[in-house]
Protein backbone atom coordinates (compact mmCIF):
# COMPACT_ATOMS: atom_id res chain seq x y z
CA UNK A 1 -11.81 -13.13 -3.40
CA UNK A 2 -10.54 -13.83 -7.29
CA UNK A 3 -11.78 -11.07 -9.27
CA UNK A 4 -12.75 -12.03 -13.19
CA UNK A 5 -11.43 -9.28 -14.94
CA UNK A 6 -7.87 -8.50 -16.47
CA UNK A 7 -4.95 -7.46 -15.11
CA UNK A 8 -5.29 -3.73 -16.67
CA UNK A 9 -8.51 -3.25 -15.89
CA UNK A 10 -7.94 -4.10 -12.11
CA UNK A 11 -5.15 -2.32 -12.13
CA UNK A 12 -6.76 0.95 -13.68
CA UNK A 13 -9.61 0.33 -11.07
CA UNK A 14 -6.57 0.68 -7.86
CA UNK A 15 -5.58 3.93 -9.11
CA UNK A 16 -9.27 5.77 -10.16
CA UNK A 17 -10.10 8.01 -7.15
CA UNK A 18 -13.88 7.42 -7.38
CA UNK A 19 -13.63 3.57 -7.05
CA UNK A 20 -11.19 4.44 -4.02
CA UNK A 21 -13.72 6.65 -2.36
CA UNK A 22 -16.84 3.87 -3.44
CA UNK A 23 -14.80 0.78 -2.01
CA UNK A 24 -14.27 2.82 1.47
CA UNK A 25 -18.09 4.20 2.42
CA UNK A 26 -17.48 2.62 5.60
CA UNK A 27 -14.65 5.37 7.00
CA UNK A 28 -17.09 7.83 5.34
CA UNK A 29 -13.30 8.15 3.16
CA UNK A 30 -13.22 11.69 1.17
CA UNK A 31 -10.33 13.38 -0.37
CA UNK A 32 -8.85 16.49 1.07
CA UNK A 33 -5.91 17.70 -1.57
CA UNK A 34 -5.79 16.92 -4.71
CA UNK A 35 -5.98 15.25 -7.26
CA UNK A 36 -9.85 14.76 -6.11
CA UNK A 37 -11.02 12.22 -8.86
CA UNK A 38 -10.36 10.50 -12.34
CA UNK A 39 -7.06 8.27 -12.46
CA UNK A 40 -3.80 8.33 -10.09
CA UNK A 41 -0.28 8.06 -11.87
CA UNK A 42 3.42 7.92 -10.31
CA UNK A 43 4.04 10.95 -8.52
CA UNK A 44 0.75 11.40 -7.60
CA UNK A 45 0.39 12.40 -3.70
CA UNK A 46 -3.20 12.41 -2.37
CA UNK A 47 -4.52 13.35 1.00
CA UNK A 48 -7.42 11.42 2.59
CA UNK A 49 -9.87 12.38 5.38
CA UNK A 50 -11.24 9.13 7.45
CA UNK A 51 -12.31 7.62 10.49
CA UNK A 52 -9.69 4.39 11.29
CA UNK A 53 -10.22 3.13 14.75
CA UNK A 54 -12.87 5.20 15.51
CA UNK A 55 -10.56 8.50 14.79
CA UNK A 56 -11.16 10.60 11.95
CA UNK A 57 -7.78 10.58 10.68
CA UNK A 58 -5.87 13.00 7.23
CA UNK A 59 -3.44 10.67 5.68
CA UNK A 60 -1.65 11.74 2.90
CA UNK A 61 -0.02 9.30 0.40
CA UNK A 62 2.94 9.27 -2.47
CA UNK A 63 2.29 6.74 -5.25
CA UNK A 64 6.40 5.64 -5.08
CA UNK A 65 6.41 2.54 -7.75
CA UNK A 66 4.32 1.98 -10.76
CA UNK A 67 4.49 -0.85 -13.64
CA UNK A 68 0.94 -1.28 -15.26
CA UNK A 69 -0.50 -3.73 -15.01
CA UNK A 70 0.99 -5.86 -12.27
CA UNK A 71 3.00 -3.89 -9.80
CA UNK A 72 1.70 -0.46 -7.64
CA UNK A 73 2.76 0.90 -4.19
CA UNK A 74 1.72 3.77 -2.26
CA UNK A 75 3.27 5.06 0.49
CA UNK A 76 2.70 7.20 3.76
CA UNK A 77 3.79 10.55 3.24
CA UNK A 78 2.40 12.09 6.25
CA UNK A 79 -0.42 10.82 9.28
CA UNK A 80 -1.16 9.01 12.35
CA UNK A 81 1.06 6.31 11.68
CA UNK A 82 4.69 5.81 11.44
CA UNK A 83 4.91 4.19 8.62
CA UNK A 84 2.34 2.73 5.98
CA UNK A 85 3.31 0.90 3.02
CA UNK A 86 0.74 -1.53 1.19
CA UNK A 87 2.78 -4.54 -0.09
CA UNK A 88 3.81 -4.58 -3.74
């Protein structure tokens, strides 16, 4: 899918709780710790409640790398899986 829109305000939209939470109705997604809305900045660790293959499932995730408006990667802190880290 190419998205029409500029690199800051795509980027601004990966790190705003609320669109988060709106893009993943499916898992019936919700946040668990903090920070439970506006925007999410290096540092930031967030835990999420879900249902992933049919499990509801708490992950909890570090945002490790940041450089608006190109470059963002979160990382698995603590969950089901071993490891979890969404590609930069």
């Amino acid at each position: 899918m190419l998205v029409q829109a500029p690199p800051a305000a795509c980027y601004a939209l990966a790190l705003n709780v609320q669109a988060h939470l709106d893009s993943a109705q499916q898992t019936g997604e919700r946040v668990v710790a903090r920070p439970a809305s506006g925007q999410l900045a290096l540092g930031d660790v967030v835990a999420w409640e879900a249902r992933h293959f049919g499990i509801r499932q708490r992950l909890t995730v570090r945002i490790t790398a940041a450089t608006p408006p190109h470059h963002l990667r979160d990382e698995l802190v603590r969950g089901a899986f071993r490891t979890s880290r969404k590609p930069s």
